[in-house]
Every structure is written in C-alpha cells, then in structure tokens.
PDB file of N, CA and C in Angstrom:
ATOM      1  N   UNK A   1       0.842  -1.173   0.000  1.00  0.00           N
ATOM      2  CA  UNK A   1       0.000   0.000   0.000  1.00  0.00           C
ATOM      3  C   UNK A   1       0.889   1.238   0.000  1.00  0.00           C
ATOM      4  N   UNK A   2       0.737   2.169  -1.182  1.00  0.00           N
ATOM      5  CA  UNK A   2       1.282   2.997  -1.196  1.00  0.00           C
ATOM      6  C   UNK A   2       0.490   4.766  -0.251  1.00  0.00           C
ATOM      7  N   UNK A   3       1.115   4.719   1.088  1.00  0.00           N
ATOM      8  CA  UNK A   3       0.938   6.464   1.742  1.00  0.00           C
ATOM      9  C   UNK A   3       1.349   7.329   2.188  1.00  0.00           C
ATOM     10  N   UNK A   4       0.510   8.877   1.353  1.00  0.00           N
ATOM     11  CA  UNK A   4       1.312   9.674   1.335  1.00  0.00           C
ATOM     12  C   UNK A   4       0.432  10.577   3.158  1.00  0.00           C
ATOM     13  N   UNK A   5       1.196  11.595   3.465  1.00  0.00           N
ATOM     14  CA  UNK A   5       0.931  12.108   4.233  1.00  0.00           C
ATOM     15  C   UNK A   5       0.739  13.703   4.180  1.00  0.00           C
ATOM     16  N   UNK A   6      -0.134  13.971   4.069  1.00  0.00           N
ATOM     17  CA  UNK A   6      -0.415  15.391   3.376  1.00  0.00           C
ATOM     18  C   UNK A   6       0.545  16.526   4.585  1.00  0.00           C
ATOM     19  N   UNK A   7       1.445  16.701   3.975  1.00  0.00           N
ATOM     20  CA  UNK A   7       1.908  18.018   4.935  1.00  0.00           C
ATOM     21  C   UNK A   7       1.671  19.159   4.526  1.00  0.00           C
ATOM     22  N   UNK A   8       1.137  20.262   5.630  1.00  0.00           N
ATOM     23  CA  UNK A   8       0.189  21.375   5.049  1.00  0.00           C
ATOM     24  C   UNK A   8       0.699  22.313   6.248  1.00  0.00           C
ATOM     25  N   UNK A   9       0.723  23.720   6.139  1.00  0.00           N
ATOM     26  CA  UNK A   9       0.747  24.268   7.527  1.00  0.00           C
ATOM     27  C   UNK A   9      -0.953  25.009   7.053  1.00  0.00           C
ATOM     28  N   UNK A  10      -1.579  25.012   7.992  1.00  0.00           N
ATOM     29  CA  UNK A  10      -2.850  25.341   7.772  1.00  0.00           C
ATOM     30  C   UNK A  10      -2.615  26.986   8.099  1.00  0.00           C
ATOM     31  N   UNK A  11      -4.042  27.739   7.117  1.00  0.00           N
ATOM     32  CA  UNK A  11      -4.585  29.198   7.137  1.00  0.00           C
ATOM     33  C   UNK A  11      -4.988  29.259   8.219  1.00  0.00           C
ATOM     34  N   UNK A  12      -5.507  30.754   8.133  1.00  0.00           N
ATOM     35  CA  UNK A  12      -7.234  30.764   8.995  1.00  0.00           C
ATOM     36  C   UNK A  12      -8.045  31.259   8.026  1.00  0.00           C
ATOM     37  N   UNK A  13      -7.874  30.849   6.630  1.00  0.00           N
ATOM     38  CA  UNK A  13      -8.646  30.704   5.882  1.00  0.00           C
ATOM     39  C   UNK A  13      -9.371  29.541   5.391  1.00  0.00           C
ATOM     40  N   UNK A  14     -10.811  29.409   5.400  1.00  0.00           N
ATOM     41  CA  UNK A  14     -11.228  28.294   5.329  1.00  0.00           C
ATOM     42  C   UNK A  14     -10.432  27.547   3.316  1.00  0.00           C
ATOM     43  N   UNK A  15     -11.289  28.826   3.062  1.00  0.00           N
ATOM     44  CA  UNK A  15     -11.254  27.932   1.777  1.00  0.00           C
ATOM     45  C   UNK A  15     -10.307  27.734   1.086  1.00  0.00           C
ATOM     46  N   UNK A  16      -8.424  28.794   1.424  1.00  0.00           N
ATOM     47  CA  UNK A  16      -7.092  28.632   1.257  1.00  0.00           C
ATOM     48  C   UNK A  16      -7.250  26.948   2.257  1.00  0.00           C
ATOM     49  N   UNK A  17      -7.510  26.382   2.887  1.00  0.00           N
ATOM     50  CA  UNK A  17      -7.364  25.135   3.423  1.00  0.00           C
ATOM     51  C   UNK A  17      -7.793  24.452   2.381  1.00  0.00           C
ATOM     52  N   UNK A  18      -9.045  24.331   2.276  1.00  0.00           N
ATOM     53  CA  UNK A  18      -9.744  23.361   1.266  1.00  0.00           C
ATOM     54  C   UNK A  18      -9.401  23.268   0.034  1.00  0.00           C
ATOM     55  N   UNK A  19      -8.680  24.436  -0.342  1.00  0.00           N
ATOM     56  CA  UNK A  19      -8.027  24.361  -2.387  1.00  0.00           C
ATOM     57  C   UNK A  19      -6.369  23.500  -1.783  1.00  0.00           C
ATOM     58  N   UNK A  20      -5.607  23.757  -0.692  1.00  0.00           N
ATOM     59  CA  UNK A  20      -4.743  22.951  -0.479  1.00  0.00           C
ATOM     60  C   UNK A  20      -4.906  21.793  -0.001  1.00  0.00           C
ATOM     61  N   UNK A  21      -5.734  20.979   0.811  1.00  0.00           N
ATOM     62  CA  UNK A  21      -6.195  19.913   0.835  1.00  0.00           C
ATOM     63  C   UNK A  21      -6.201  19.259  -0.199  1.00  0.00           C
ATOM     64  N   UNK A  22      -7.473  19.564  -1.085  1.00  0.00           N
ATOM     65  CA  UNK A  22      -8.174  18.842  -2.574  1.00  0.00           C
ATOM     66  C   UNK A  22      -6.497  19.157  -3.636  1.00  0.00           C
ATOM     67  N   UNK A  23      -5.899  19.571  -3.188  1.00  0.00           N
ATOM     68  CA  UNK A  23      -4.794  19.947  -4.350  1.00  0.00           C
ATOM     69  C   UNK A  23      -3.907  18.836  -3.811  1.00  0.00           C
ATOM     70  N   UNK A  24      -3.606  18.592  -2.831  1.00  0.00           N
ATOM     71  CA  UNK A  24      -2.637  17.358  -2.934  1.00  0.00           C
ATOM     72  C   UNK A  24      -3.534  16.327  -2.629  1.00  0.00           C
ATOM     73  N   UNK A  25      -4.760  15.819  -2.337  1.00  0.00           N
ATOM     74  CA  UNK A  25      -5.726  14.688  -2.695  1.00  0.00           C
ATOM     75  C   UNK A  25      -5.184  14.166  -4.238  1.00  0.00           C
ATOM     76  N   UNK A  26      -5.246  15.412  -4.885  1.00  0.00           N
ATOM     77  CA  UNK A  26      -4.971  15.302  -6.250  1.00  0.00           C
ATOM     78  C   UNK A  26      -3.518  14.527  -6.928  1.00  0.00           C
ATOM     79  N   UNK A  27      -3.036  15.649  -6.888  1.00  0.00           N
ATOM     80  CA  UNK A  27      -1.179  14.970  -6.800  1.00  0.00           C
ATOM     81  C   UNK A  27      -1.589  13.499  -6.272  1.00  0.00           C
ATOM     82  N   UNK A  28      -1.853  13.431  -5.107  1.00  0.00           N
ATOM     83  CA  UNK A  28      -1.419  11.629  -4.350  1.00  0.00           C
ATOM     84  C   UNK A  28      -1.924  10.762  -5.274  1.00  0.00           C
ATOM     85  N   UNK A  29      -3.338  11.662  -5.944  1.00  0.00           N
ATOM     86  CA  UNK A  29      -4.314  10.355  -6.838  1.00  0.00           C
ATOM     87  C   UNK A  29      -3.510  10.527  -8.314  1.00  0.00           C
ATOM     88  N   UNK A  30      -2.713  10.884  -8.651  1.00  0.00           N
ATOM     89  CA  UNK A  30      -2.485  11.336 -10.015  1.00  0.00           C
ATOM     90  C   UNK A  30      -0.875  10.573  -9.803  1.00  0.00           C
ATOM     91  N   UNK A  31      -0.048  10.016  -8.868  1.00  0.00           N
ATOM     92  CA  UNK A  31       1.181   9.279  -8.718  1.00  0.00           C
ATOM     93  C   UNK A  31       0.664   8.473  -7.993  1.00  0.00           C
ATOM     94  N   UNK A  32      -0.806   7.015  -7.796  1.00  0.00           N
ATOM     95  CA  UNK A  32      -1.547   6.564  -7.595  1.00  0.00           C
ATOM     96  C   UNK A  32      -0.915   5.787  -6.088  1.00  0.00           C
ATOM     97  N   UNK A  33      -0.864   7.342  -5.477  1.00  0.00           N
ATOM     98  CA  UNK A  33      -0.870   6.699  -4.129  1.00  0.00           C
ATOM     99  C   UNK A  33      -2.748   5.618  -3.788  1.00  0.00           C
ATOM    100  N   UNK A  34      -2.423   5.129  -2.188  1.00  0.00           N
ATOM    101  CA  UNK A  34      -3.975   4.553  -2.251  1.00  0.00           C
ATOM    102  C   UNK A  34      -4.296   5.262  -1.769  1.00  0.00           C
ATOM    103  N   UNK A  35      -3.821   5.955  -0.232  1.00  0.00           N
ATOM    104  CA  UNK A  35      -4.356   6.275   0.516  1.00  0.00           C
ATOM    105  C   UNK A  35      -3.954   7.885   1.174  1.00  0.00           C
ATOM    106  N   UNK A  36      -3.935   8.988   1.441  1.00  0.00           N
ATOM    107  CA  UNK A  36      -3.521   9.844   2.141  1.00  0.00           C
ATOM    108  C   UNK A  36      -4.371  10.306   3.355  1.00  0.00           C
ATOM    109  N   UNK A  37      -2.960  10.985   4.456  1.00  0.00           N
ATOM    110  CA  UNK A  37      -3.771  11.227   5.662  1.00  0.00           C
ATOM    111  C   UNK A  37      -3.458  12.290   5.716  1.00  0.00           C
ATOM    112  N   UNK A  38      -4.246  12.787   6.185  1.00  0.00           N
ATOM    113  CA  UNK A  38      -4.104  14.804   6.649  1.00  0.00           C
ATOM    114  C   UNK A  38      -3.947  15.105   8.417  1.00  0.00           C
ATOM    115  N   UNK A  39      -3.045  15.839   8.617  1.00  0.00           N
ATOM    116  CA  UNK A  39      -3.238  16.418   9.645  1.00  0.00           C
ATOM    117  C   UNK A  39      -4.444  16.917  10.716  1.00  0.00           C
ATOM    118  N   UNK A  40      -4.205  16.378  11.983  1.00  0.00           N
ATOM    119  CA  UNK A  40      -5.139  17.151  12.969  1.00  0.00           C
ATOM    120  C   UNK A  40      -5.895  18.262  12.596  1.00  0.00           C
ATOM    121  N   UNK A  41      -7.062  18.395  12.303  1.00  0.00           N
ATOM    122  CA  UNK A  41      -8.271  19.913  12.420  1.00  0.00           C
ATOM    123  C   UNK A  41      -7.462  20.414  11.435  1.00  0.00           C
ATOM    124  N   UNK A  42      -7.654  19.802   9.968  1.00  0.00           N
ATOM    125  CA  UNK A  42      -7.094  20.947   8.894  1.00  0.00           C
ATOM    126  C   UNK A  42      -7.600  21.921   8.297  1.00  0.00           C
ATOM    127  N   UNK A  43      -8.174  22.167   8.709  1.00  0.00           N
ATOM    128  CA  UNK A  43      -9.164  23.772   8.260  1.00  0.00           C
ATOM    129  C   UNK A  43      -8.866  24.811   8.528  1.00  0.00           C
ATOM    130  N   UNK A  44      -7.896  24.482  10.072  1.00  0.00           N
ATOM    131  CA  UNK A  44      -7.776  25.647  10.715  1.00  0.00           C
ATOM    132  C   UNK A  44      -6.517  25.597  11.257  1.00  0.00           C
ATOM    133  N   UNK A  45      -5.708  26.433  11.510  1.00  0.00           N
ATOM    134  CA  UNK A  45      -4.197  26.441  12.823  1.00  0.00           C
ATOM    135  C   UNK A  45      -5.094  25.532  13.569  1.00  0.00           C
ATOM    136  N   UNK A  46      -4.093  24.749  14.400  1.00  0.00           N
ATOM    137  CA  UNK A  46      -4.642  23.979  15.460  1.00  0.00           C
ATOM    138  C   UNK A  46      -4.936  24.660  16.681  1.00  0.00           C
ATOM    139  N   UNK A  47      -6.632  25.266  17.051  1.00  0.00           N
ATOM    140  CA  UNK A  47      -7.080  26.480  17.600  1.00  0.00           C
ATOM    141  C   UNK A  47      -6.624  26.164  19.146  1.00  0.00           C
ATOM    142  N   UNK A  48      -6.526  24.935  19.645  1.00  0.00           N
ATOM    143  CA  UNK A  48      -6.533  24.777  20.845  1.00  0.00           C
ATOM    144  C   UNK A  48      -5.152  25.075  21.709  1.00  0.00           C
ATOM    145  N   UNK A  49      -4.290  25.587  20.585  1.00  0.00           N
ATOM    146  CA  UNK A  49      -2.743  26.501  21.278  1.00  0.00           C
ATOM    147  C   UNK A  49      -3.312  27.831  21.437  1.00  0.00           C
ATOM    148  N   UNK A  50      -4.353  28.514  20.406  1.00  0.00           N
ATOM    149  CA  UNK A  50      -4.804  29.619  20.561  1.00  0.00           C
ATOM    150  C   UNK A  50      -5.765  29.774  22.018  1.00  0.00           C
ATOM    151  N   UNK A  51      -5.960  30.866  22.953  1.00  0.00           N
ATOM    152  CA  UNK A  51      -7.032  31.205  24.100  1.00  0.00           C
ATOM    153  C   UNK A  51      -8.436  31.332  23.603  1.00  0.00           C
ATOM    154  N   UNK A  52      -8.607  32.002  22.322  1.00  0.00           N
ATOM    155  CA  UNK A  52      -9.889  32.373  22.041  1.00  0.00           C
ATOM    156  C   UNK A  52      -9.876  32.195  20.621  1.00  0.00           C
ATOM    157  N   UNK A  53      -9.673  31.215  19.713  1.00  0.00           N
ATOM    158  CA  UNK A  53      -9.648  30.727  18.860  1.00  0.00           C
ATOM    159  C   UNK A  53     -10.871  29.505  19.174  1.00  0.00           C
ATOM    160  N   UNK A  54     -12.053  29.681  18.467  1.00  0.00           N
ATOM    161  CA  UNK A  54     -12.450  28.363  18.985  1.00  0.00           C
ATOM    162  C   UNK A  54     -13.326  28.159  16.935  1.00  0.00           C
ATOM    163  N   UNK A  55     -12.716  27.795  16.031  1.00  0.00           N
ATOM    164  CA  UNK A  55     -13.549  27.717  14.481  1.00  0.00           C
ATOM    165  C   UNK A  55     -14.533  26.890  14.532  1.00  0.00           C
ATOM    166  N   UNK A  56     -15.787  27.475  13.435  1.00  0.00           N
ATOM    167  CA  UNK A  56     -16.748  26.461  13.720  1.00  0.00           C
ATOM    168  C   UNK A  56     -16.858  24.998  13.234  1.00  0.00           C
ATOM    169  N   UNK A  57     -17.507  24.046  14.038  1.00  0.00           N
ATOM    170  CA  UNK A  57     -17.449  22.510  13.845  1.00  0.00           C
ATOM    171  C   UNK A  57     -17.908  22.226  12.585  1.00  0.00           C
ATOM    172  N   UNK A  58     -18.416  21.431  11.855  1.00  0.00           N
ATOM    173  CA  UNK A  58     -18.833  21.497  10.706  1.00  0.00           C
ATOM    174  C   UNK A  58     -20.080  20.011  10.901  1.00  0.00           C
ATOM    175  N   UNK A  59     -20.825  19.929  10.172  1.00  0.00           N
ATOM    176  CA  UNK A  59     -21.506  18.493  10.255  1.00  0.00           C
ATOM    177  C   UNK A  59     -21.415  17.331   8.890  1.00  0.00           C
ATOM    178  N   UNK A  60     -21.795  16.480   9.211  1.00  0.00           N
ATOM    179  CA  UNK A  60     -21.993  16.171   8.016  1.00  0.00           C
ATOM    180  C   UNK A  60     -22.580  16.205   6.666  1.00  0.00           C
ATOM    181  N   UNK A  61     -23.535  17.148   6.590  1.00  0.00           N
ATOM    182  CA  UNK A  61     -23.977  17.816   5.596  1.00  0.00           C
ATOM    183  C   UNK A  61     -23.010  18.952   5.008  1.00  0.00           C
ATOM    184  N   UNK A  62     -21.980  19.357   5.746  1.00  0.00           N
ATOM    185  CA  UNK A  62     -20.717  20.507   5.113  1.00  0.00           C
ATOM    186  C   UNK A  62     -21.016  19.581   3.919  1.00  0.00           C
ATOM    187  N   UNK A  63     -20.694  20.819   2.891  1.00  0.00           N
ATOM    188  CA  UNK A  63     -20.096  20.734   1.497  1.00  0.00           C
ATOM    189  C   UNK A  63     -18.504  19.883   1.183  1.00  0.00           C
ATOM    190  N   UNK A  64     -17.681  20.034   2.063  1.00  0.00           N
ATOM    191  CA  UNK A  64     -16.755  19.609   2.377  1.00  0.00           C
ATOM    192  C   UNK A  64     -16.554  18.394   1.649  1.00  0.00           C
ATOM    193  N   UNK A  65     -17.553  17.589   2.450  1.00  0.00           N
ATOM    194  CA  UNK A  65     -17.428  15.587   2.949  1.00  0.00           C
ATOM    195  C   UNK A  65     -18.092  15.590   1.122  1.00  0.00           C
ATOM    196  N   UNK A  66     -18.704  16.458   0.695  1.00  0.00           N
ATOM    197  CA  UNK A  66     -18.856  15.888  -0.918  1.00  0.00           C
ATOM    198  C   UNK A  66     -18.151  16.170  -2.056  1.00  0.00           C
ATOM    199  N   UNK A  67     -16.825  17.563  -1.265  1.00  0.00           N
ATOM    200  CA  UNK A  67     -16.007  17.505  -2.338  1.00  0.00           C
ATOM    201  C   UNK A  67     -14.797  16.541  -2.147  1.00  0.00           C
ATOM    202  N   UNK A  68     -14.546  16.177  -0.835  1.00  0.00           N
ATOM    203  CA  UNK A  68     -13.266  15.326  -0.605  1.00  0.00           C
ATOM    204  C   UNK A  68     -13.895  13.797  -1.300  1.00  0.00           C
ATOM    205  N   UNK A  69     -15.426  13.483  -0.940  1.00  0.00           N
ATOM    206  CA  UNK A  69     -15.573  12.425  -1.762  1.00  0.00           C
ATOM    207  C   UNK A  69     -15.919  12.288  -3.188  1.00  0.00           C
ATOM    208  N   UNK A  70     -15.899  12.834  -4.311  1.00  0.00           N
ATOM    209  CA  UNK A  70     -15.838  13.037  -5.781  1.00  0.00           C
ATOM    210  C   UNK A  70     -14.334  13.452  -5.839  1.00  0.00           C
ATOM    211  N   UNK A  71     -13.473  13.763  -4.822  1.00  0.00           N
ATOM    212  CA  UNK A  71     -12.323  13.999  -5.541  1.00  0.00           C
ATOM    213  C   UNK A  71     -11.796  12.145  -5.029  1.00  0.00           C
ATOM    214  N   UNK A  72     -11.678  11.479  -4.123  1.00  0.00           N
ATOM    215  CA  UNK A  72     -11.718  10.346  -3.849  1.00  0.00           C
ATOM    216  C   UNK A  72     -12.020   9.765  -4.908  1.00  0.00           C
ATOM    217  N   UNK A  73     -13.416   9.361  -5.251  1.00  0.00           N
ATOM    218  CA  UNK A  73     -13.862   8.542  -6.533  1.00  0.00           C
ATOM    219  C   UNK A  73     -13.104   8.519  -7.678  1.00  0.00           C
ATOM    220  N   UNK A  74     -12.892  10.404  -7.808  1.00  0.00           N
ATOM    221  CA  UNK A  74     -12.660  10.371  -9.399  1.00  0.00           C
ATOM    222  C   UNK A  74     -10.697  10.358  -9.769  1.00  0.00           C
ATOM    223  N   UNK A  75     -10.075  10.264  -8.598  1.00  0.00           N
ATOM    224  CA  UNK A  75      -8.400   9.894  -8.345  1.00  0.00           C
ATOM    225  C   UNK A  75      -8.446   8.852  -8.162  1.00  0.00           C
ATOM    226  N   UNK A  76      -9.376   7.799  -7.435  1.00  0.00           N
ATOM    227  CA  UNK A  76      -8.991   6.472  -7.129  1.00  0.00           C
ATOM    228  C   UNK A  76      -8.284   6.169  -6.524  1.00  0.00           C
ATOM    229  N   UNK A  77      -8.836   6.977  -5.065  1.00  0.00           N
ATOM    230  CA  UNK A  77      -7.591   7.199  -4.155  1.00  0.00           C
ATOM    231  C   UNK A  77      -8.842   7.249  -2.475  1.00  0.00           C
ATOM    232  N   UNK A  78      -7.919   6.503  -1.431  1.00  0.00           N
ATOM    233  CA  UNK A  78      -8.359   6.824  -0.201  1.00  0.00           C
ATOM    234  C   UNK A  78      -8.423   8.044   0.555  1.00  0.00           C
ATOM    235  N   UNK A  79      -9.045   8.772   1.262  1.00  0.00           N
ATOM    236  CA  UNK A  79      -8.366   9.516   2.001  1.00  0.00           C
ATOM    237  C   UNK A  79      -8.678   9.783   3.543  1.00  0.00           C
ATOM    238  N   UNK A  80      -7.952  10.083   4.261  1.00  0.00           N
ATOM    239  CA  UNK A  80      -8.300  10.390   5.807  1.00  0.00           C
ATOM    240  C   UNK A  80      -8.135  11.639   6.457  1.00  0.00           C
ATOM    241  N   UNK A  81      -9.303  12.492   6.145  1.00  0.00           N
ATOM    242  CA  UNK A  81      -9.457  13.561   5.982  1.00  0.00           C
ATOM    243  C   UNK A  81      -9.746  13.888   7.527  1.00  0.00           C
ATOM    244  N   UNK A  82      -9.338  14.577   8.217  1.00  0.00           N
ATOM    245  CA  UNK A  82      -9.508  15.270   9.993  1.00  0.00           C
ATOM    246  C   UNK A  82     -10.127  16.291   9.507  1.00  0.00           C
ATOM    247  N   UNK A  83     -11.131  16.312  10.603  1.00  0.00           N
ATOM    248  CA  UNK A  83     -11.967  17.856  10.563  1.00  0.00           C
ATOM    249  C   UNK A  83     -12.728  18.377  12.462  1.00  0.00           C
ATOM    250  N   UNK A  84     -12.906  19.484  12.576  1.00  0.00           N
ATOM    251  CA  UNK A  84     -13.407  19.513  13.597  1.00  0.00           C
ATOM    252  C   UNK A  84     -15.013  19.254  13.424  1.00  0.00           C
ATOM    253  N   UNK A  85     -15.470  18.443  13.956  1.00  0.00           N
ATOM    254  CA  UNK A  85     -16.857  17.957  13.418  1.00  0.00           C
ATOM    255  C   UNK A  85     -17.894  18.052  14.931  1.00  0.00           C
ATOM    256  N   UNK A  86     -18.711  18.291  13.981  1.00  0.00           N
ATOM    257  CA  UNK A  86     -20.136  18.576  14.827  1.00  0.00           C
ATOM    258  C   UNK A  86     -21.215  17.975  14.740  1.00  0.00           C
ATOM    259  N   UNK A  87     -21.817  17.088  16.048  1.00  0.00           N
ATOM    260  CA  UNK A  87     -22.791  15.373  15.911  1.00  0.00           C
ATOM    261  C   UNK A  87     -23.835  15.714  16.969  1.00  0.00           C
ATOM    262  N   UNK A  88     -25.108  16.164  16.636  1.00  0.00           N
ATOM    263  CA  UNK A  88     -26.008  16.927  17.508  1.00  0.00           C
ATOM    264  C   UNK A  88     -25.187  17.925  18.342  1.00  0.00           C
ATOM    265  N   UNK A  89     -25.359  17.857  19.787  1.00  0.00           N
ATOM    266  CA  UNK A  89     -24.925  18.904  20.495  1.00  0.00           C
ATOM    267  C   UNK A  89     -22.948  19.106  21.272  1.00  0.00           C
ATOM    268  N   UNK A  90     -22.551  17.679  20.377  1.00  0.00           N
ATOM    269  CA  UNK A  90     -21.014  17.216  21.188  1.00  0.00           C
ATOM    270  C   UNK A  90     -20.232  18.194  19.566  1.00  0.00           C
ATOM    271  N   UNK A  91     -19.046  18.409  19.897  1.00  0.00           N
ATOM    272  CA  UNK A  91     -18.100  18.400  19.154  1.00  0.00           C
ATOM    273  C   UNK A  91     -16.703  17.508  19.386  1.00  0.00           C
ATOM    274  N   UNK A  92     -15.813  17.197  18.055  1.00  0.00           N
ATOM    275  CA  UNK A  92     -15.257  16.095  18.231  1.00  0.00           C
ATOM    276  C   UNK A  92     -13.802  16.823  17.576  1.00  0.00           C
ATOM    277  N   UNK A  93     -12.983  16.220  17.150  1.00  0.00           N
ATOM    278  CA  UNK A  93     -12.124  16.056  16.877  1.00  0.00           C
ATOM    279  C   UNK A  93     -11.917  14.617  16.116  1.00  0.00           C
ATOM    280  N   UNK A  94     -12.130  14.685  14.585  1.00  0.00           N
ATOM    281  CA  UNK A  94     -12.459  13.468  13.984  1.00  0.00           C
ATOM    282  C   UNK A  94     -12.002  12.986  12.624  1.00  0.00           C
ATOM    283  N   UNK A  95     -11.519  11.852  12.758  1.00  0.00           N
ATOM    284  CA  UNK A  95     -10.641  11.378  11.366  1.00  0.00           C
ATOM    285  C   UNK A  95     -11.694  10.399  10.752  1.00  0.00           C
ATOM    286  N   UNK A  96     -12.369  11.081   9.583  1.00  0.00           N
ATOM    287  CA  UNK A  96     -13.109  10.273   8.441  1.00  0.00           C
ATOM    288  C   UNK A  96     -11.395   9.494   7.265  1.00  0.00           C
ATOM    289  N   UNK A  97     -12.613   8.086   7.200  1.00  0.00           N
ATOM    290  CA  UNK A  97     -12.180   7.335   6.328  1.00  0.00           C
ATOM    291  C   UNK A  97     -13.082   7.182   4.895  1.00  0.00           C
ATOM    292  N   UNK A  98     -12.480   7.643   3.843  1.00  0.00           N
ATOM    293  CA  UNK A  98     -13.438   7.969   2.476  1.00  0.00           C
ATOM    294  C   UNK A  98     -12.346   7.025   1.577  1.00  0.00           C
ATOM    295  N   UNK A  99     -13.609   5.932   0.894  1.00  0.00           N
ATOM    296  CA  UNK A  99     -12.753   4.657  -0.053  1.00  0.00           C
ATOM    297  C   UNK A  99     -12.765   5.162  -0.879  1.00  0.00           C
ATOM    298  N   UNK A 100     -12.170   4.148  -2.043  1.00  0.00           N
ATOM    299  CA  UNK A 100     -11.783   4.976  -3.724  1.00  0.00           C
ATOM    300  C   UNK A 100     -12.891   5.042  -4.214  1.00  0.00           C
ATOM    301  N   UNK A 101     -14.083   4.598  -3.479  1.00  0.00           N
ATOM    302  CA  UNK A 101     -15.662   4.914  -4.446  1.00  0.00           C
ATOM    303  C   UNK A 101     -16.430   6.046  -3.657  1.00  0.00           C
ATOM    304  N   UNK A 102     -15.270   7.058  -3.050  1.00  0.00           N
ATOM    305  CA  UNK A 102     -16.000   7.996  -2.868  1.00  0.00           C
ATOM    306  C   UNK A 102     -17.192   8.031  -1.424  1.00  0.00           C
ATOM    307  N   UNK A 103     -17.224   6.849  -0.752  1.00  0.00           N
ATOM    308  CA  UNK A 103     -18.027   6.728   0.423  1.00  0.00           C
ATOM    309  C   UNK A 103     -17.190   6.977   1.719  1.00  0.00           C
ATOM    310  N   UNK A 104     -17.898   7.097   2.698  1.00  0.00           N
ATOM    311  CA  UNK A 104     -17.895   7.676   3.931  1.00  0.00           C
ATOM    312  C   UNK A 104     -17.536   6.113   4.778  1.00  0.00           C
ATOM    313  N   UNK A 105     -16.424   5.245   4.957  1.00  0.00           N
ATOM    314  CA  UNK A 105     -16.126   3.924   5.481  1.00  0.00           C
ATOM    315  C   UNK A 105     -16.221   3.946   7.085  1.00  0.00           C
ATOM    316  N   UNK A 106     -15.671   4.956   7.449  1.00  0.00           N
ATOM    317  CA  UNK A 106     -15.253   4.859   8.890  1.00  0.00           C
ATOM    318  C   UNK A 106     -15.084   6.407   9.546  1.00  0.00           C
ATOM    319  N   UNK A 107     -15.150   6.614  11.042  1.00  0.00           N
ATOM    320  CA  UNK A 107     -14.751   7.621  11.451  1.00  0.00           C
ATOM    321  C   UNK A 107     -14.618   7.635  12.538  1.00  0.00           C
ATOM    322  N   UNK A 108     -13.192   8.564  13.454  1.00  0.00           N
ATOM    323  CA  UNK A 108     -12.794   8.094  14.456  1.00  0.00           C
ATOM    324  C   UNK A 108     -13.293   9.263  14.937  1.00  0.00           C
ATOM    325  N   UNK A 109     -14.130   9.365  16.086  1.00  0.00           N
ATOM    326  CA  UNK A 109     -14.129  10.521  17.011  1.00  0.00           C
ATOM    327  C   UNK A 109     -13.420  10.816  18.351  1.00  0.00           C
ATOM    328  N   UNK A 110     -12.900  11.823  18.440  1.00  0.00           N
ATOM    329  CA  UNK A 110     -11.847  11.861  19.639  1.00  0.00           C
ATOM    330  C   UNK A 110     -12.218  13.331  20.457  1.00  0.00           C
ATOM    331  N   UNK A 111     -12.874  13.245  21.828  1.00  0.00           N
ATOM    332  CA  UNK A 111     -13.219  14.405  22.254  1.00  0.00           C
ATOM    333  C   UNK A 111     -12.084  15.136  22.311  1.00  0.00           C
ATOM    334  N   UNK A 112     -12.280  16.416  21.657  1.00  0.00           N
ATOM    335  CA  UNK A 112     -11.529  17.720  21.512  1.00  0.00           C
ATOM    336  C   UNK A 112     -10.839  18.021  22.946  1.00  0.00           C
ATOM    337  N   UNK A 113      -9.591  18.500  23.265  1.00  0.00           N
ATOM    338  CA  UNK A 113      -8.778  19.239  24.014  1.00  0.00           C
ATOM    339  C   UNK A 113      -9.399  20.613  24.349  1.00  0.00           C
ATOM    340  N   UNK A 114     -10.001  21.063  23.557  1.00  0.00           N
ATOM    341  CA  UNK A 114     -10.152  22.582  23.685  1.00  0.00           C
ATOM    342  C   UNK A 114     -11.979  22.546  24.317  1.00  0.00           C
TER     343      UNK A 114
END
C-alpha cells in the first residue's frame, strides 16, 4: 500500500485550506498513491494553542465531505481527511475514512482538548 501524508501548515482561511487539501488529494491520486492522511483539524491552525480561537465545527452535511468524496472517486484514491466535526450537540475532533468509491467507510471521534 502505497501512503502519502499530506503536509500542510494550515490558514485561517477556510477555503485557502480546502483548495490545499483537494490539491494534494490530487497529486497523491495522479502518482496513484492509495491512501492519504491529513493532519489534525485541517481547516484551521490547530485552535486549541490559541485562548480564544475556537472555528466552527462542521456536520456532516458541510459541502466539504462531498467535495473530498468526488475527488476520492474520481483519483482512485483513499483519504483520511480530519476535521473539527459537529454530531447533535457534542463536538469532536475526527478522522473520516473515504474509499476509492467515494463513500464515507469509517470515522474516528476523539473528544476535543479545547
């Protein structure tokens, strides 16, 4: 199994995160890695060094989880995408698992530090 490990220093821009994310999703699927993993809460600096940094959680309906999965499908590529995620009233700290067909396999939730 070929994996790569997305190294990124994250914005506090959302969507400068998300064009660098989906941009090396890309690359990994295009030198047919299988699988890539992303860093802790990549959306954002990791807020919980910050005092009053707290970015918002996202759910599963974010737009997000449907562009990381069509870029999945259409590279033919895994990925393990971290996000700060939001599940009724808890927030998490959480590593989704998305297969090469683009589905939602697995996800680890880990109560947040912050």
């Amino acid at each position: 199994m070929k994996i790569a490990l997305a190294q990124m220093q994250m914005s506090k821009n959302w969507d400068e995160n998300v064009d660098k994310s989906l941009s090396l999703l890309r690359q990994a699927g295009q030198q047919k890695v299988d699988l890539i993993v992303y860093p802790e809460v990549q959306m954002s600096p990791f807020f919980a060094q910050y005092r009053h940094m707290d970015p918002n959680a996202i759910d599963i309906e974010n737009p997000i989880f449907t562009q990381f999965r069509e870029f999945c499908k259409q590279y033919q590529i895994m990925a393990c995408p971290n996000f700060y995620f939001r599940e009724e009233d808890k927030k998490y700290d959480a590593s989704f698992l998305i297969d090469k067909e683009g589905q939602i396999i697995g996800c680890q939730k880990m109560v947040h530090i912050a």
